[in-house]
PDB file of N, CA and C in Angstrom:
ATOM      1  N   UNK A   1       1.974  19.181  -2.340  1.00  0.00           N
ATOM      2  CA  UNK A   1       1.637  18.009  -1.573  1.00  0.00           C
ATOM      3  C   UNK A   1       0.309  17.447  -2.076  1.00  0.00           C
ATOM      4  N   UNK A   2       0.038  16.050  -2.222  1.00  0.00           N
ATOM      5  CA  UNK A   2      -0.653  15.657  -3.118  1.00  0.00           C
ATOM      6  C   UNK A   2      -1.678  15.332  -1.498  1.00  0.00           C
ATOM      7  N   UNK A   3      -3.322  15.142  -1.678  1.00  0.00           N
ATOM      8  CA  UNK A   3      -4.555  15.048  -1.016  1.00  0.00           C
ATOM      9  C   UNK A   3      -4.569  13.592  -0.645  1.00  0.00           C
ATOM     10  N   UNK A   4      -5.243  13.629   0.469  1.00  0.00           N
ATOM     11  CA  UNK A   4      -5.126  12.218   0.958  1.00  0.00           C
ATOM     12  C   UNK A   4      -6.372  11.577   0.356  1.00  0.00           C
ATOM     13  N   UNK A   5      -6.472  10.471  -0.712  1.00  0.00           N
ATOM     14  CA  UNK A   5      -7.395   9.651  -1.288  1.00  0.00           C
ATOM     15  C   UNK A   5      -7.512   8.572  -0.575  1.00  0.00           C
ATOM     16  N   UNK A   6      -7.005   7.769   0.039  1.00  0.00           N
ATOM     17  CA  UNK A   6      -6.721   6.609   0.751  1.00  0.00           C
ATOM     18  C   UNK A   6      -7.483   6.554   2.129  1.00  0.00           C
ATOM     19  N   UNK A   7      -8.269   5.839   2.571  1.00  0.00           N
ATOM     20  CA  UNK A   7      -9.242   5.755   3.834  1.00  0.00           C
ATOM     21  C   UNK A   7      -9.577   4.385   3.948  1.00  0.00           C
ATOM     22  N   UNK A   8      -9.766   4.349   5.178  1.00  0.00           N
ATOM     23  CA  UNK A   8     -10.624   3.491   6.292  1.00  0.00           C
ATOM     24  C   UNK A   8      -9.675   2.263   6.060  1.00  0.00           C
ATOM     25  N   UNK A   9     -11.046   1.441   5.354  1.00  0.00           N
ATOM     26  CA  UNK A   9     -10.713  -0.279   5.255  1.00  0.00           C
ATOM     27  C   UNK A   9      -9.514  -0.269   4.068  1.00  0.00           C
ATOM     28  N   UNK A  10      -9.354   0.823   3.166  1.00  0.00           N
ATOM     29  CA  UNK A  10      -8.309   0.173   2.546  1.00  0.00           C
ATOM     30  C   UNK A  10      -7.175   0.651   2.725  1.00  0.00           C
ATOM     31  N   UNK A  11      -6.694   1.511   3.540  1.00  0.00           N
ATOM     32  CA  UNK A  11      -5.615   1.133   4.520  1.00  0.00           C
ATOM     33  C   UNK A  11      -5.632   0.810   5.351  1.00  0.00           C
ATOM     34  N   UNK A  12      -5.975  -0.188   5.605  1.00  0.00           N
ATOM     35  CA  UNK A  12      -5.913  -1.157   6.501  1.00  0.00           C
ATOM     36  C   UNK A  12      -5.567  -2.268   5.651  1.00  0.00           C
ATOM     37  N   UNK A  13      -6.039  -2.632   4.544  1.00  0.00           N
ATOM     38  CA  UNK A  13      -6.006  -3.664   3.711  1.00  0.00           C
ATOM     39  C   UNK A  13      -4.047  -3.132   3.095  1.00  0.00           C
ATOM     40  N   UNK A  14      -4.163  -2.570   2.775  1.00  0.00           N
ATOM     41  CA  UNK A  14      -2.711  -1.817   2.012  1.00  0.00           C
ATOM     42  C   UNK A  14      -1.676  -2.079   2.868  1.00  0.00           C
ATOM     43  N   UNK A  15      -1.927  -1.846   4.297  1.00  0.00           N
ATOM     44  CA  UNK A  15      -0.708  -2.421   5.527  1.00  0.00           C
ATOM     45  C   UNK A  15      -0.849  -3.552   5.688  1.00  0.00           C
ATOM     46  N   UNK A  16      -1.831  -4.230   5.549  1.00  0.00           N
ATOM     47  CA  UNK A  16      -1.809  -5.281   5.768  1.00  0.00           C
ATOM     48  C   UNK A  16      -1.373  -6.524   4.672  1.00  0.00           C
ATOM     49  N   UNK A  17      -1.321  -6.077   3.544  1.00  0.00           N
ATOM     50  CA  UNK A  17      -0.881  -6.880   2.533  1.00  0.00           C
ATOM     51  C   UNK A  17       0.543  -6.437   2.247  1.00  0.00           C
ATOM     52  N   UNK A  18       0.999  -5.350   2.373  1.00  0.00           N
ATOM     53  CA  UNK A  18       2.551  -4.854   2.496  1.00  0.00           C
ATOM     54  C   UNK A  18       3.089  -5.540   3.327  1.00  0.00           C
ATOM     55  N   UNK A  19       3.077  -5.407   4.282  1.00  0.00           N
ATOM     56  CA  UNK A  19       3.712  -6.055   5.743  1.00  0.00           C
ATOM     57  C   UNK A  19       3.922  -7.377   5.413  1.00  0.00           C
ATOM     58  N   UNK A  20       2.666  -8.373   4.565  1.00  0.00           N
ATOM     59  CA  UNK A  20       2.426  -9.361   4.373  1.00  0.00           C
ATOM     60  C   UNK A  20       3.546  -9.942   3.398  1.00  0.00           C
ATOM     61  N   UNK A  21       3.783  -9.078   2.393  1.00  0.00           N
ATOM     62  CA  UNK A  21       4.920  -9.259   1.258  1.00  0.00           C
ATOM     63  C   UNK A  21       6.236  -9.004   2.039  1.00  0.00           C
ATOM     64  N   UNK A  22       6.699  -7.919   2.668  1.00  0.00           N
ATOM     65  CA  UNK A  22       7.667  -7.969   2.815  1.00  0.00           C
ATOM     66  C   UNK A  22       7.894  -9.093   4.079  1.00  0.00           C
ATOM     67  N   UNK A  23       7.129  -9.687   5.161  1.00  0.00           N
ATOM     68  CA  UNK A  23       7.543 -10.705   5.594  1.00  0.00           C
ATOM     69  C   UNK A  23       8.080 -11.842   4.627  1.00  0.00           C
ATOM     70  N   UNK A  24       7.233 -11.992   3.576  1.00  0.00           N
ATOM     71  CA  UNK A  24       7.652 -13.128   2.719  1.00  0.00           C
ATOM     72  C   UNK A  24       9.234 -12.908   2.314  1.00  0.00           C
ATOM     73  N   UNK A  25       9.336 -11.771   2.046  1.00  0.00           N
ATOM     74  CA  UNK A  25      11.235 -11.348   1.508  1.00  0.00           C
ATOM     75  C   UNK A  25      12.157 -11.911   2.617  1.00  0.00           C
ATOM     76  N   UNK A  26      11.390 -11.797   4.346  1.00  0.00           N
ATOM     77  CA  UNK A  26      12.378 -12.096   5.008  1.00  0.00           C
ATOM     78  C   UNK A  26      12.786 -13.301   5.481  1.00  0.00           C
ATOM     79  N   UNK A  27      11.219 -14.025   5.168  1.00  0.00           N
ATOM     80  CA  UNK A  27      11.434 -15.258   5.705  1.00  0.00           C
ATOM     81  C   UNK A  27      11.644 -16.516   4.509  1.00  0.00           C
ATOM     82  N   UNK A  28      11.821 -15.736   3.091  1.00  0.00           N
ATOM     83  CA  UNK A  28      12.160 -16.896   2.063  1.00  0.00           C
ATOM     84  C   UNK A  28      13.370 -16.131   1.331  1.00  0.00           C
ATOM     85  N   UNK A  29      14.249 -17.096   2.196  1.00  0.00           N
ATOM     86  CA  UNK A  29      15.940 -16.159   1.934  1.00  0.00           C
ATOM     87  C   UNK A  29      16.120 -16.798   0.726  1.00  0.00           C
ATOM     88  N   UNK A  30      16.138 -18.599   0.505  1.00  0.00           N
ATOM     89  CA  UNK A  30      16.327 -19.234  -0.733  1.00  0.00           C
ATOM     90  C   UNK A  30      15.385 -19.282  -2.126  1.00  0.00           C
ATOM     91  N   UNK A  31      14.602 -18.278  -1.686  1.00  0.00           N
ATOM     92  CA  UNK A  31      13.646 -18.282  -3.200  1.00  0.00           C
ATOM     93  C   UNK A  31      13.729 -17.547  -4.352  1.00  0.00           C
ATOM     94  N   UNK A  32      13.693 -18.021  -5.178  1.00  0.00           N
ATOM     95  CA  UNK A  32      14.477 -17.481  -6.803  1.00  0.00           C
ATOM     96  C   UNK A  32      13.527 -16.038  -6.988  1.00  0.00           C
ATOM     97  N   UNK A  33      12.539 -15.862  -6.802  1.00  0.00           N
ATOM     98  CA  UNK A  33      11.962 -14.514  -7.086  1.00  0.00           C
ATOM     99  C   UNK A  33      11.431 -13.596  -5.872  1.00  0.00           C
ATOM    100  N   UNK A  34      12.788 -13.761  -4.574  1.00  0.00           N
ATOM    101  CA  UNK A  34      12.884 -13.198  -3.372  1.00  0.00           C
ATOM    102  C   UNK A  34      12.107 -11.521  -3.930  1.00  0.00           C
ATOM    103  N   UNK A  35      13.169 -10.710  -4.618  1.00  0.00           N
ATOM    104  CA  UNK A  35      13.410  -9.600  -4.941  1.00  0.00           C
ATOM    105  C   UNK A  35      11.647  -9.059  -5.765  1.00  0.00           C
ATOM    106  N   UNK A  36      10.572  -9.797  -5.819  1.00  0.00           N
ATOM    107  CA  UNK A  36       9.021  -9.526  -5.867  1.00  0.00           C
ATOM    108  C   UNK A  36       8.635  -9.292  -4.800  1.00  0.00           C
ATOM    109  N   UNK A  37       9.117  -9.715  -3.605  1.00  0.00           N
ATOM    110  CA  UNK A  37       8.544  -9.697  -1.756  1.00  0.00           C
ATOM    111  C   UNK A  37       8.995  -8.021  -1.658  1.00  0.00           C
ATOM    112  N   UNK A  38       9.345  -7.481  -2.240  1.00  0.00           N
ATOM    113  CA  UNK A  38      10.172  -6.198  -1.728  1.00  0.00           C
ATOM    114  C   UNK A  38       8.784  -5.134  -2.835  1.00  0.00           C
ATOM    115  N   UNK A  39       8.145  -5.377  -3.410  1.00  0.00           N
ATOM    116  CA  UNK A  39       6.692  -4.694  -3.908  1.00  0.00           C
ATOM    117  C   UNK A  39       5.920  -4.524  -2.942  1.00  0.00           C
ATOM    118  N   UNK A  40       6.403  -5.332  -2.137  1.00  0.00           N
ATOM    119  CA  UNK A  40       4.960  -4.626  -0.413  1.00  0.00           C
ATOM    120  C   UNK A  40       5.513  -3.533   0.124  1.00  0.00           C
ATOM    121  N   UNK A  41       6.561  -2.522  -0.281  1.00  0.00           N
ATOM    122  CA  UNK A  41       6.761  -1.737   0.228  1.00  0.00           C
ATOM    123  C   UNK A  41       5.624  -0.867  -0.547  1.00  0.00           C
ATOM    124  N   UNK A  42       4.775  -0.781  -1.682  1.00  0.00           N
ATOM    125  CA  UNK A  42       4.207   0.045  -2.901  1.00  0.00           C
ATOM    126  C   UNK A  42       3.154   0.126  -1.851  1.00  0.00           C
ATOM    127  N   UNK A  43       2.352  -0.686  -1.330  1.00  0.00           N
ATOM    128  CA  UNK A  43       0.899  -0.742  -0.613  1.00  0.00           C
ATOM    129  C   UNK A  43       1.198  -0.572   0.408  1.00  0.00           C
ATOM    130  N   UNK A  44       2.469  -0.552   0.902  1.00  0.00           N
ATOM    131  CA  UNK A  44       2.463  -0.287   2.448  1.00  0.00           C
ATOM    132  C   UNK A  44       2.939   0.894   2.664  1.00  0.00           C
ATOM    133  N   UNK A  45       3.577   1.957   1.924  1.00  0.00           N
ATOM    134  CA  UNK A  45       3.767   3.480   2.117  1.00  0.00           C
ATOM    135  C   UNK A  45       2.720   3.674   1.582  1.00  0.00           C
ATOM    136  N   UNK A  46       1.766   3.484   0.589  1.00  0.00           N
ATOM    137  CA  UNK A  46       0.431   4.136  -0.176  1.00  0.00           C
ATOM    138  C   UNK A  46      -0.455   4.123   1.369  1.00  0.00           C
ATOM    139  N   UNK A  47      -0.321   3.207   2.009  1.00  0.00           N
ATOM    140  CA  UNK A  47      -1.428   2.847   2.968  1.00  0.00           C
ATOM    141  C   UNK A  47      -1.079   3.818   4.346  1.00  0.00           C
ATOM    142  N   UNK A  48       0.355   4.072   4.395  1.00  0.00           N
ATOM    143  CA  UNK A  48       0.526   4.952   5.743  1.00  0.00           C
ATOM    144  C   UNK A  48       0.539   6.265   5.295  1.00  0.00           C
ATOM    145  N   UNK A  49       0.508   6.418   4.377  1.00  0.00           N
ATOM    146  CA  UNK A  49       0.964   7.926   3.941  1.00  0.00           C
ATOM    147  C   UNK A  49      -0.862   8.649   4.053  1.00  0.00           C
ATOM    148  N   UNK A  50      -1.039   7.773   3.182  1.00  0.00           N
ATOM    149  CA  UNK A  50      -2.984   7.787   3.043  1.00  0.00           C
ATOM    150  C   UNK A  50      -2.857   8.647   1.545  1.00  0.00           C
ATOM    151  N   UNK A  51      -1.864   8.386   0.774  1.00  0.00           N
ATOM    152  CA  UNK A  51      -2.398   9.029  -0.647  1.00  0.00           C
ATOM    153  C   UNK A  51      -1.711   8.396  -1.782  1.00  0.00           C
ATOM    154  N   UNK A  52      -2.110   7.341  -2.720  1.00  0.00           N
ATOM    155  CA  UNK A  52      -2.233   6.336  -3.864  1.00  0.00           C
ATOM    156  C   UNK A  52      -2.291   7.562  -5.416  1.00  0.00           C
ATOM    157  N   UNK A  53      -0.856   7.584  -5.593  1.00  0.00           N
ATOM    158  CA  UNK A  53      -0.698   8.455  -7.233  1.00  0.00           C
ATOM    159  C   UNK A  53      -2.356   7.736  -8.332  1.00  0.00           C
ATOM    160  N   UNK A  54      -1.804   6.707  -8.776  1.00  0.00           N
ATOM    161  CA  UNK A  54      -2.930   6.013  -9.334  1.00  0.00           C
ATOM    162  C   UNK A  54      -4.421   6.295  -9.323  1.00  0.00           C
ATOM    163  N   UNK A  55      -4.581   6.410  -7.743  1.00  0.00           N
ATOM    164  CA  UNK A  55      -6.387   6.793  -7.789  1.00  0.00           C
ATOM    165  C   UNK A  55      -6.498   8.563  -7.692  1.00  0.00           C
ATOM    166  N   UNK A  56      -5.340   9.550  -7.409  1.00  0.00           N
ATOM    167  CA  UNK A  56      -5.680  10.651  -8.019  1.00  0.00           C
ATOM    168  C   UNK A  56      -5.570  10.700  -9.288  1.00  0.00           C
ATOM    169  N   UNK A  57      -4.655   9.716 -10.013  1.00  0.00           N
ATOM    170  CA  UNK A  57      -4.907   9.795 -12.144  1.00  0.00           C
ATOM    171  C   UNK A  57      -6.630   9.956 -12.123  1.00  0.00           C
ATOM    172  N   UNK A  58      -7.106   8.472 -11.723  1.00  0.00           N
ATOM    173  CA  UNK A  58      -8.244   8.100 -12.033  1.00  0.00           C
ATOM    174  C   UNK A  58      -9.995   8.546 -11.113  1.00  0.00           C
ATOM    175  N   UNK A  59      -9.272   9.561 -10.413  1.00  0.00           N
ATOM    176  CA  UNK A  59      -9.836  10.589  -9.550  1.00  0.00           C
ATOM    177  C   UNK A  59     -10.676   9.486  -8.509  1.00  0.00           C
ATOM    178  N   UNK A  60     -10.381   9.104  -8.078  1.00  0.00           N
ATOM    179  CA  UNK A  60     -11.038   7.439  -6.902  1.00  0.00           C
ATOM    180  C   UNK A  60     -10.297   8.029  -5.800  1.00  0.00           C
ATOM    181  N   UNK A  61     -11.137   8.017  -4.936  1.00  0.00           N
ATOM    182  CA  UNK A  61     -11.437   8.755  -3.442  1.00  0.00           C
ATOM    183  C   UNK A  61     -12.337   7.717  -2.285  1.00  0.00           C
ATOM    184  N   UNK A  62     -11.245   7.346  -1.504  1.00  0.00           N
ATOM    185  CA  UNK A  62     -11.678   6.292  -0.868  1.00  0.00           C
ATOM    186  C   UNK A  62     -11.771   6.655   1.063  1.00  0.00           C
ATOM    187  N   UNK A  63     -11.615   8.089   0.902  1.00  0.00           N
ATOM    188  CA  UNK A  63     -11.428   8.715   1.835  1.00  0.00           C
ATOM    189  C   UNK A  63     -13.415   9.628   2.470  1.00  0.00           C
ATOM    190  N   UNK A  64     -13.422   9.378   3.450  1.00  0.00           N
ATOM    191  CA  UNK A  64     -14.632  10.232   3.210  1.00  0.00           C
ATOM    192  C   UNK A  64     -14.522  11.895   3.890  1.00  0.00           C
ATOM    193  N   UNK A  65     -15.775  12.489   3.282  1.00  0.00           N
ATOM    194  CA  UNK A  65     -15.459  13.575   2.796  1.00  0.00           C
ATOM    195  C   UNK A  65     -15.900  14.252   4.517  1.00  0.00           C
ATOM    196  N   UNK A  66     -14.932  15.109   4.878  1.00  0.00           N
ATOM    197  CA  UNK A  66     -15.206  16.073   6.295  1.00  0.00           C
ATOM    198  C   UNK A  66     -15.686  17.309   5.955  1.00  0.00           C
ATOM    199  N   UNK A  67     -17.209  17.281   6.493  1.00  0.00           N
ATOM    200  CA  UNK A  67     -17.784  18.645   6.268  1.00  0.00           C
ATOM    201  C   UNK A  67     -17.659  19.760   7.455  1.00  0.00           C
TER     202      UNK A  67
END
């Protein structure tokens, strides 16, 4: 099980821009590049889960640390 890197404001930002995309999928049925609105699912499980593959590559820790 991979460590939770993901904190505070940027999940909050991550649900909030997910949510944001996939509304767009639902509410633009006739738009030719519908099937891009469905990428807010990437920031919006990174953001609930609280752990982003990418920033453990690049070791980025946005979580703060509990002593």
């Amino acid at each position: 099980m991979m460590k939770k890197n993901v904190g505070g404001l940027d999940r909050i930002l991550r649900i909030a821009f997910g949510a944001a995309l996939l509304l767009g999928f639902f509410l633009n049925a006739d738009a030719a590049y519908r099937w891009a609105y469905l990428l807010g699912i990437i920031p919006l499980a990174t953001g609930l889960i609280g752990t982003c593959p990418p920033y453990a590559l690049l070791g980025i820790n946005t979580c703060k640390v509990k002593n």
